[in-house]
Every structure is written in structure tokens, then in C-alpha cells.
PDB file of N, CA and C in Angstrom:
ATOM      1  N   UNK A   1     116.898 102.089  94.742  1.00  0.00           N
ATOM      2  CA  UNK A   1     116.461 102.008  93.360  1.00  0.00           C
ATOM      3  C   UNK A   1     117.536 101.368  92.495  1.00  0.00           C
ATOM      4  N   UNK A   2     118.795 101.776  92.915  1.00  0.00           N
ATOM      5  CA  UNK A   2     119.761 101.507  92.015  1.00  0.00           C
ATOM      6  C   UNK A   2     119.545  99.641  92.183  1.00  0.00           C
ATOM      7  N   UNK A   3     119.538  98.860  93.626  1.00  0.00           N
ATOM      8  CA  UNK A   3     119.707  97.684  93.746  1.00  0.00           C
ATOM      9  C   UNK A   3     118.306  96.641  93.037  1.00  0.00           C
ATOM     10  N   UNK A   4     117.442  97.780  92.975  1.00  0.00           N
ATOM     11  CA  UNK A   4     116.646  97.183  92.343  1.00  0.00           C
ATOM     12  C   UNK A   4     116.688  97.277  90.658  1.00  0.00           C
ATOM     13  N   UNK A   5     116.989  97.795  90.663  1.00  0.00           N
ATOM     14  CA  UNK A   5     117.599  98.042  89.091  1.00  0.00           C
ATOM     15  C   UNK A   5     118.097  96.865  88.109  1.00  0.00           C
ATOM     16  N   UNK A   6     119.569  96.949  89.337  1.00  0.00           N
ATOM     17  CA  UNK A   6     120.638  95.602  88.984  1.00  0.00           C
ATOM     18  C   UNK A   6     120.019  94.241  89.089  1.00  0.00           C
ATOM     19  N   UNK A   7     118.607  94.339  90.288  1.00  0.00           N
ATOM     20  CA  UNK A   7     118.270  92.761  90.204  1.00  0.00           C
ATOM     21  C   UNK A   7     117.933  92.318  89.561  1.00  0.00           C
ATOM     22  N   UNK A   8     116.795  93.694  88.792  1.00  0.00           N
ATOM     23  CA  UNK A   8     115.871  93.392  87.720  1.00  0.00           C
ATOM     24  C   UNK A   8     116.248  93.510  86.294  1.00  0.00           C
ATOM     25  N   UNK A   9     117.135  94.086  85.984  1.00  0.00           N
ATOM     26  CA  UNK A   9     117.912  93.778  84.584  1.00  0.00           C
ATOM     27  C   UNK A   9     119.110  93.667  84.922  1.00  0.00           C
ATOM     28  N   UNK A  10     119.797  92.652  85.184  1.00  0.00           N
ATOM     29  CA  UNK A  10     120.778  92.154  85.556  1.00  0.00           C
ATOM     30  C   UNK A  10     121.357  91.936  84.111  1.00  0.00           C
ATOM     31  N   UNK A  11     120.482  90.951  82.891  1.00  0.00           N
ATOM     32  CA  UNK A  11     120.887  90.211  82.075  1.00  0.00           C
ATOM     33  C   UNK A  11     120.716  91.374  81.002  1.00  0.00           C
ATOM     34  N   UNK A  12     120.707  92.307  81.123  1.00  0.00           N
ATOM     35  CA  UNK A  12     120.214  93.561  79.897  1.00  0.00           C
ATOM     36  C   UNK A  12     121.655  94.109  79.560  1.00  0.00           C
ATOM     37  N   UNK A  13     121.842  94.925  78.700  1.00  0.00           N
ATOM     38  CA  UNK A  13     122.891  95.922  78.336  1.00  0.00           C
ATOM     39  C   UNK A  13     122.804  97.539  79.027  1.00  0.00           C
ATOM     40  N   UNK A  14     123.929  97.823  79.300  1.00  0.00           N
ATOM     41  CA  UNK A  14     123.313  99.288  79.874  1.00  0.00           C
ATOM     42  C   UNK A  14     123.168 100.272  79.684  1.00  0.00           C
ATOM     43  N   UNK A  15     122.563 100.214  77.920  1.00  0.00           N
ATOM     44  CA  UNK A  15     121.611 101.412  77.423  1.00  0.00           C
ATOM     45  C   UNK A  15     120.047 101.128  77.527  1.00  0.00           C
ATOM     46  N   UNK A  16     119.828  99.717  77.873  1.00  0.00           N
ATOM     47  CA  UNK A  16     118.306  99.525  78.684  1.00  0.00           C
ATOM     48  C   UNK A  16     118.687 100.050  79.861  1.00  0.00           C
ATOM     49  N   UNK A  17     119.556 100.183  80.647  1.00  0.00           N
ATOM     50  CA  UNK A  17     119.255 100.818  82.233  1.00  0.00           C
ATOM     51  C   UNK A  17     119.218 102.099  82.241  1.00  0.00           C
ATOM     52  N   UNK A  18     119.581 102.817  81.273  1.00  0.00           N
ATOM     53  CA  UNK A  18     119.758 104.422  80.994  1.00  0.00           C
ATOM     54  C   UNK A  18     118.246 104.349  80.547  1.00  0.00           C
ATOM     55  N   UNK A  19     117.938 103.796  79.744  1.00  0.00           N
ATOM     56  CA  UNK A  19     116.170 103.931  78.895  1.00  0.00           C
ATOM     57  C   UNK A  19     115.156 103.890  80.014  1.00  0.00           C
ATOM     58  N   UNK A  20     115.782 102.807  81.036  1.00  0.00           N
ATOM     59  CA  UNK A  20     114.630 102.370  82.070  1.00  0.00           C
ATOM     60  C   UNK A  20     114.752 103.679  83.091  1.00  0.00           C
ATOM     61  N   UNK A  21     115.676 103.630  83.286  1.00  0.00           N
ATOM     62  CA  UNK A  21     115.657 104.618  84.487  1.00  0.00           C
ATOM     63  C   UNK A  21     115.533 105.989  84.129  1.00  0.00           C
ATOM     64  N   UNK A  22     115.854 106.777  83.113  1.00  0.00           N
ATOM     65  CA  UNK A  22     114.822 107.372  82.257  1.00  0.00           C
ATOM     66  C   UNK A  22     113.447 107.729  82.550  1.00  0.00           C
ATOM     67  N   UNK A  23     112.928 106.336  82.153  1.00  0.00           N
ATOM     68  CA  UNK A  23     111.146 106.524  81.909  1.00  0.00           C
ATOM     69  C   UNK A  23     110.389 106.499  83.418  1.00  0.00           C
ATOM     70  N   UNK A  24     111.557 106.234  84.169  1.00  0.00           N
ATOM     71  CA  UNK A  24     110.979 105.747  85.262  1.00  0.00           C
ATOM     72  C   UNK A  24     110.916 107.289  86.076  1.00  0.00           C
ATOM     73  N   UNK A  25     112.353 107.984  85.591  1.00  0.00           N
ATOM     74  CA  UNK A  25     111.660 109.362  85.966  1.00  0.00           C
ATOM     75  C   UNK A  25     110.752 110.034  85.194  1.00  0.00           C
ATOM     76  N   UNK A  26     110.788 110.262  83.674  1.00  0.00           N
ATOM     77  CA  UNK A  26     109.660 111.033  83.138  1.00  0.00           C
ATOM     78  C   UNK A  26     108.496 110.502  83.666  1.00  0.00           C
ATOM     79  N   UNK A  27     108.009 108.910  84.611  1.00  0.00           N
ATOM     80  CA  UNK A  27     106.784 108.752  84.681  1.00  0.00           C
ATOM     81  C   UNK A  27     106.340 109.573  85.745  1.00  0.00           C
ATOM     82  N   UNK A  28     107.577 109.615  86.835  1.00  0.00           N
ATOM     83  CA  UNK A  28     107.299 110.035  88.265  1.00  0.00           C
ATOM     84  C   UNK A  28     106.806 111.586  87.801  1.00  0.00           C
ATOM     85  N   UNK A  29     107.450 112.793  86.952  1.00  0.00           N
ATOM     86  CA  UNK A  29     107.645 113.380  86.605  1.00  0.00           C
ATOM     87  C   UNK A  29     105.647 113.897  85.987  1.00  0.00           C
ATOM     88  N   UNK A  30     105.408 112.877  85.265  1.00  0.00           N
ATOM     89  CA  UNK A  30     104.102 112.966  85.152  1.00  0.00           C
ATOM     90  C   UNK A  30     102.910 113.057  86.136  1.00  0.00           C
ATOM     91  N   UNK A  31     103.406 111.871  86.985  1.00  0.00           N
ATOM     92  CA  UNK A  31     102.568 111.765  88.018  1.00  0.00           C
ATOM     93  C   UNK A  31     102.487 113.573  88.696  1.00  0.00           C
ATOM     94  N   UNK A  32     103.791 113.661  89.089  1.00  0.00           N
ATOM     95  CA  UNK A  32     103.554 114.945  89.853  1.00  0.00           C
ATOM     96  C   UNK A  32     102.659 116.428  89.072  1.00  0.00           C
ATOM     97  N   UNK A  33     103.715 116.166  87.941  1.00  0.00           N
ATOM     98  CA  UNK A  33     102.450 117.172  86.955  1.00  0.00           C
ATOM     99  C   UNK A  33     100.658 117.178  87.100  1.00  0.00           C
ATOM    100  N   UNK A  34     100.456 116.160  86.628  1.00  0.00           N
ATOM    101  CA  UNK A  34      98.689 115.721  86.385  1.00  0.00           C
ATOM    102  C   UNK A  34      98.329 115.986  87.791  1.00  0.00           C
ATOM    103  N   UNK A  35      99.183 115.460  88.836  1.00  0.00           N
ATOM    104  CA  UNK A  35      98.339 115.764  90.121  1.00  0.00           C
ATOM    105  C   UNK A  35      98.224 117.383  90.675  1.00  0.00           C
ATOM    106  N   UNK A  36      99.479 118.099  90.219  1.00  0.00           N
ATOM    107  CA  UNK A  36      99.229 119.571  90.568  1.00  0.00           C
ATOM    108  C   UNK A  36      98.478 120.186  89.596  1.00  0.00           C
ATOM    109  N   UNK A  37      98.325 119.839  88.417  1.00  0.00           N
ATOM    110  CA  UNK A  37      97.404 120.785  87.153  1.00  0.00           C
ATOM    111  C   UNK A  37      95.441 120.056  88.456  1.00  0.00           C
ATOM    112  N   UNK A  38      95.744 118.936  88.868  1.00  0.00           N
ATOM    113  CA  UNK A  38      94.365 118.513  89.004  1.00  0.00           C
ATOM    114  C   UNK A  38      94.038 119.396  90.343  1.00  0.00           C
ATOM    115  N   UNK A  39      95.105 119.502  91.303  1.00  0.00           N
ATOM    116  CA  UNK A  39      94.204 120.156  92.582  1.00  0.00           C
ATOM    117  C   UNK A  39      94.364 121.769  92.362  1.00  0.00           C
ATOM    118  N   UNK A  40      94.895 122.178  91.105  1.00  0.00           N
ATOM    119  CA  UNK A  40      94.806 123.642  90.707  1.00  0.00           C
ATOM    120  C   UNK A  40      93.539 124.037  90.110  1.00  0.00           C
ATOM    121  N   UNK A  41      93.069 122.799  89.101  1.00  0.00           N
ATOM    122  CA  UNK A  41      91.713 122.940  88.740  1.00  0.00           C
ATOM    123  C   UNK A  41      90.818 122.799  89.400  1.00  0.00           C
ATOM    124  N   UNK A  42      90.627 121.739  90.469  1.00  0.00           N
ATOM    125  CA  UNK A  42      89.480 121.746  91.376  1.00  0.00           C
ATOM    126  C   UNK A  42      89.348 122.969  91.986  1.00  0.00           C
ATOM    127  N   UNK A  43      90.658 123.405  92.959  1.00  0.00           N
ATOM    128  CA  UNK A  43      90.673 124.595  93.795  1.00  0.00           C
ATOM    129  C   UNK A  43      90.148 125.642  93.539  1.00  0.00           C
ATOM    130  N   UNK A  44      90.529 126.042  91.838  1.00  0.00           N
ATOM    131  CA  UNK A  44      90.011 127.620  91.092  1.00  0.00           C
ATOM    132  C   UNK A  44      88.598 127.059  90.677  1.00  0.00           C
ATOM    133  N   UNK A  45      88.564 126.013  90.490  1.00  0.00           N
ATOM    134  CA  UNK A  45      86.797 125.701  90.311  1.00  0.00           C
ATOM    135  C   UNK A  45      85.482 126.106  91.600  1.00  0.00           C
ATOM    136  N   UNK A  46      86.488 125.269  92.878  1.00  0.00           N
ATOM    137  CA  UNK A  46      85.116 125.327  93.855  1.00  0.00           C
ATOM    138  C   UNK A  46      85.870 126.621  94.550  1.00  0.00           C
ATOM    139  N   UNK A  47      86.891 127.538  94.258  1.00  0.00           N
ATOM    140  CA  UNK A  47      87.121 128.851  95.156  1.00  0.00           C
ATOM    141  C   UNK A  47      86.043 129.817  94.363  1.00  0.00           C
ATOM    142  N   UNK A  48      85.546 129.588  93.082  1.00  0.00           N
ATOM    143  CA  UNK A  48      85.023 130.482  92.402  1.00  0.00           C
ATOM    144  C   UNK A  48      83.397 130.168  92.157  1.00  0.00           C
ATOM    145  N   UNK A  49      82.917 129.200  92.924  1.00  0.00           N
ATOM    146  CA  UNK A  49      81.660 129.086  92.692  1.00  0.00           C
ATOM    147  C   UNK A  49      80.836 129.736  93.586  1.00  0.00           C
ATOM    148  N   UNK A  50      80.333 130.830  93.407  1.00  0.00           N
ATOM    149  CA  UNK A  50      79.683 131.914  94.451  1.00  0.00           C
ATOM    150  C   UNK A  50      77.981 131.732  93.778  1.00  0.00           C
ATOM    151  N   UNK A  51      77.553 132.548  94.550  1.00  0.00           N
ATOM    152  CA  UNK A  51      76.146 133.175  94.628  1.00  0.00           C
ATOM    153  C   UNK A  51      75.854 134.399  94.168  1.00  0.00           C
ATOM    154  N   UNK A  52      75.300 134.772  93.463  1.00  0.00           N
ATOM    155  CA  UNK A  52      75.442 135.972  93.006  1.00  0.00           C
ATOM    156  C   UNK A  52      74.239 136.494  92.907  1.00  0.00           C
ATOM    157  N   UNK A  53      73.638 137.793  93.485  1.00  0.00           N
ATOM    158  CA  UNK A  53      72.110 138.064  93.751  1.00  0.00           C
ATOM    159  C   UNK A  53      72.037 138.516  92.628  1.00  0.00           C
ATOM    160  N   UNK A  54      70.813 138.715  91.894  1.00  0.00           N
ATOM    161  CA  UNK A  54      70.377 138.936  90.443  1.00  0.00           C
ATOM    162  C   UNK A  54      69.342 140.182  90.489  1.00  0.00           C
ATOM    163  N   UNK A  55      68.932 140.699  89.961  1.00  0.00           N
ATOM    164  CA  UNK A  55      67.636 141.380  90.099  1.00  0.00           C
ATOM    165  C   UNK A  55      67.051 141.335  89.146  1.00  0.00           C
ATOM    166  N   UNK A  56      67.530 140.924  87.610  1.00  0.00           N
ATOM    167  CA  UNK A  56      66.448 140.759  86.639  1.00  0.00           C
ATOM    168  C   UNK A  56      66.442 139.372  86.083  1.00  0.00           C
ATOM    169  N   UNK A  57      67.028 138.202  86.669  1.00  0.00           N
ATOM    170  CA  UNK A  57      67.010 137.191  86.571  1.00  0.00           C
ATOM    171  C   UNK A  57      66.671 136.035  88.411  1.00  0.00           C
ATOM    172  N   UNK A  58      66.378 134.843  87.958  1.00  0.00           N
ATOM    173  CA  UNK A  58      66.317 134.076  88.882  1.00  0.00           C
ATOM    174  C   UNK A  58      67.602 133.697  89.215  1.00  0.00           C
ATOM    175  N   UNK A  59      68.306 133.367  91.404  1.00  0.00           N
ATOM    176  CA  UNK A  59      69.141 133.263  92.122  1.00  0.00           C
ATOM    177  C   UNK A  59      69.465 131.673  91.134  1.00  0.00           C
ATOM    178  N   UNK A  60      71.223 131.897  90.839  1.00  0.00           N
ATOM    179  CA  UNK A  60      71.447 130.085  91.048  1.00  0.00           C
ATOM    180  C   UNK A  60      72.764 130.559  91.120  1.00  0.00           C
ATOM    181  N   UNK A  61      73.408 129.453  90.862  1.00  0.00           N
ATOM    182  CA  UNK A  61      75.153 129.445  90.979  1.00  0.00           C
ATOM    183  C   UNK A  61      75.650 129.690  89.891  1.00  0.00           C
ATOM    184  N   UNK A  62      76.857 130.992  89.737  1.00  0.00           N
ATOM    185  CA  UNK A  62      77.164 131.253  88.490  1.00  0.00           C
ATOM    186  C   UNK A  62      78.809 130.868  88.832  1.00  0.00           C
ATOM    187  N   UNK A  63      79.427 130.145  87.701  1.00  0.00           N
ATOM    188  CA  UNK A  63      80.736 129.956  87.773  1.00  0.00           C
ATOM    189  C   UNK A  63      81.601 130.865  86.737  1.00  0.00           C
ATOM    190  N   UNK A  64      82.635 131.354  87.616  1.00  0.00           N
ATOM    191  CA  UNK A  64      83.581 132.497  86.759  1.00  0.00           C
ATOM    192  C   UNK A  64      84.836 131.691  86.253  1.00  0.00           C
ATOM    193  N   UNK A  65      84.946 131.195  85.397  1.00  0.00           N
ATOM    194  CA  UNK A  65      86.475 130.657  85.064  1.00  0.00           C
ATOM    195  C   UNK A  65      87.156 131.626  84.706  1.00  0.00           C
ATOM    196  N   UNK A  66      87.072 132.820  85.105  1.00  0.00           N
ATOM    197  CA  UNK A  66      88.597 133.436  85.028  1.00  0.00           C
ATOM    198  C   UNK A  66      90.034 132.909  85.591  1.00  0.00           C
ATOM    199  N   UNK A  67      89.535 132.899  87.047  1.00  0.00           N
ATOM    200  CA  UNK A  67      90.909 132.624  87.573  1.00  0.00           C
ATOM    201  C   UNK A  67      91.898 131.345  86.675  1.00  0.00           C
ATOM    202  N   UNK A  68      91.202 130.336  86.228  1.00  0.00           N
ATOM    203  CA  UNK A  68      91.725 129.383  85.327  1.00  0.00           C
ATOM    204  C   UNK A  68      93.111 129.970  83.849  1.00  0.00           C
ATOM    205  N   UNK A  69      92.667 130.903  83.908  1.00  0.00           N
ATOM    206  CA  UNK A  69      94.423 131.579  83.160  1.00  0.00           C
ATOM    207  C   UNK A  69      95.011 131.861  83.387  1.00  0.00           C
ATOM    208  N   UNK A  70      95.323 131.540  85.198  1.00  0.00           N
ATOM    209  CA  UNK A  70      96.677 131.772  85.058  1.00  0.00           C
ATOM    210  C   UNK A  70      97.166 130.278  85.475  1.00  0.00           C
ATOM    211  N   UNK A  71      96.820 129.487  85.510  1.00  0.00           N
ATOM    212  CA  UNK A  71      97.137 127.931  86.049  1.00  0.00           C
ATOM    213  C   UNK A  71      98.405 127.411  84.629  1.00  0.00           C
ATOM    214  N   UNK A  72      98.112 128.371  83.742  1.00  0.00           N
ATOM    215  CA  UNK A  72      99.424 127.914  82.502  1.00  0.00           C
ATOM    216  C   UNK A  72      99.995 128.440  82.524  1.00  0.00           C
ATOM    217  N   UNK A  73     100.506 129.505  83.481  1.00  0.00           N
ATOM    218  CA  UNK A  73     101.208 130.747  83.515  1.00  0.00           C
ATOM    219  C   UNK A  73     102.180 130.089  85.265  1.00  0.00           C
ATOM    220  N   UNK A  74     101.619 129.332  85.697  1.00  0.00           N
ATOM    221  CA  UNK A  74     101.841 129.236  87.186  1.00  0.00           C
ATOM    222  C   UNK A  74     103.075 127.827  87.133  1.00  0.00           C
ATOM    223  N   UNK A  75     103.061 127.135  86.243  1.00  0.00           N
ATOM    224  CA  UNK A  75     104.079 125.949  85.846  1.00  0.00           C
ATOM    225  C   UNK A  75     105.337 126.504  84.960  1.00  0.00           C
TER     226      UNK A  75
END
């Protein structure tokens, strides 16, 4: 990373390489975020979609978003 760095702003000052390399982690940084908030939400979504027998209503799929509070508690 570093050599790619130097190739690619070679002609810059090096408070652009502090800025760049920077953003380049807060992006990675994002990436990893959005992707664990996303397979936390799917997971508590389809772990919680059950069947639930009724007796004074008609059978369908009822979804519980409980488990979903603690997914802000879990980061």
C-alpha cells in the first residue's frame, strides 16, 4: 500500500498522504461496518420468521422483530 501510495501521489505534499490514507481507512472501515450491521439484519430477520398456529385467526407468517435490539447494543 505504502508503494502504491508513493507512485500515485508522488507529486503531492504529505498532508494529502495523511488525508488519503486516512479515508482510505475510514472507507475500509465502512465497508466492514455496513456489511456486519447487513448479515445481522438478515440473520435476526429470517432466524425469526416462524409459523405460529392461531386459533382465532387464519395460519400465515408472523415476524417478531424483537431480537433486532440488541444488534445496537452488539457493536
Amino acid at each position: 500500500m505504502v508503494s502504491v501510495d508513493i507512485f500515485i501521489f508522488s507529486n503531492c505534499p504529505d498532508e494529502f498522504h495523511f488525508i488519503a490514507s486516512i479515508s482510505i481507512l475510514f472507507y475500509l472501515a465502512f465497508i466492514v461496518f455496513t456489511g456486519r450491521l447487513f448479515s445481522l439484519v438478515l440473520s435476526a430477520l429470517f432466524s425469526e420468521i416462524r409459523q405460529y398456529p392461531s386459533y382465532n385467526s387464519s395460519p400465515g407468517i408472523y415476524l417478531n422483530l424483537e431480537p433486532l435490539s440488541w444488534i445496537s447494543l452488539s457493536f
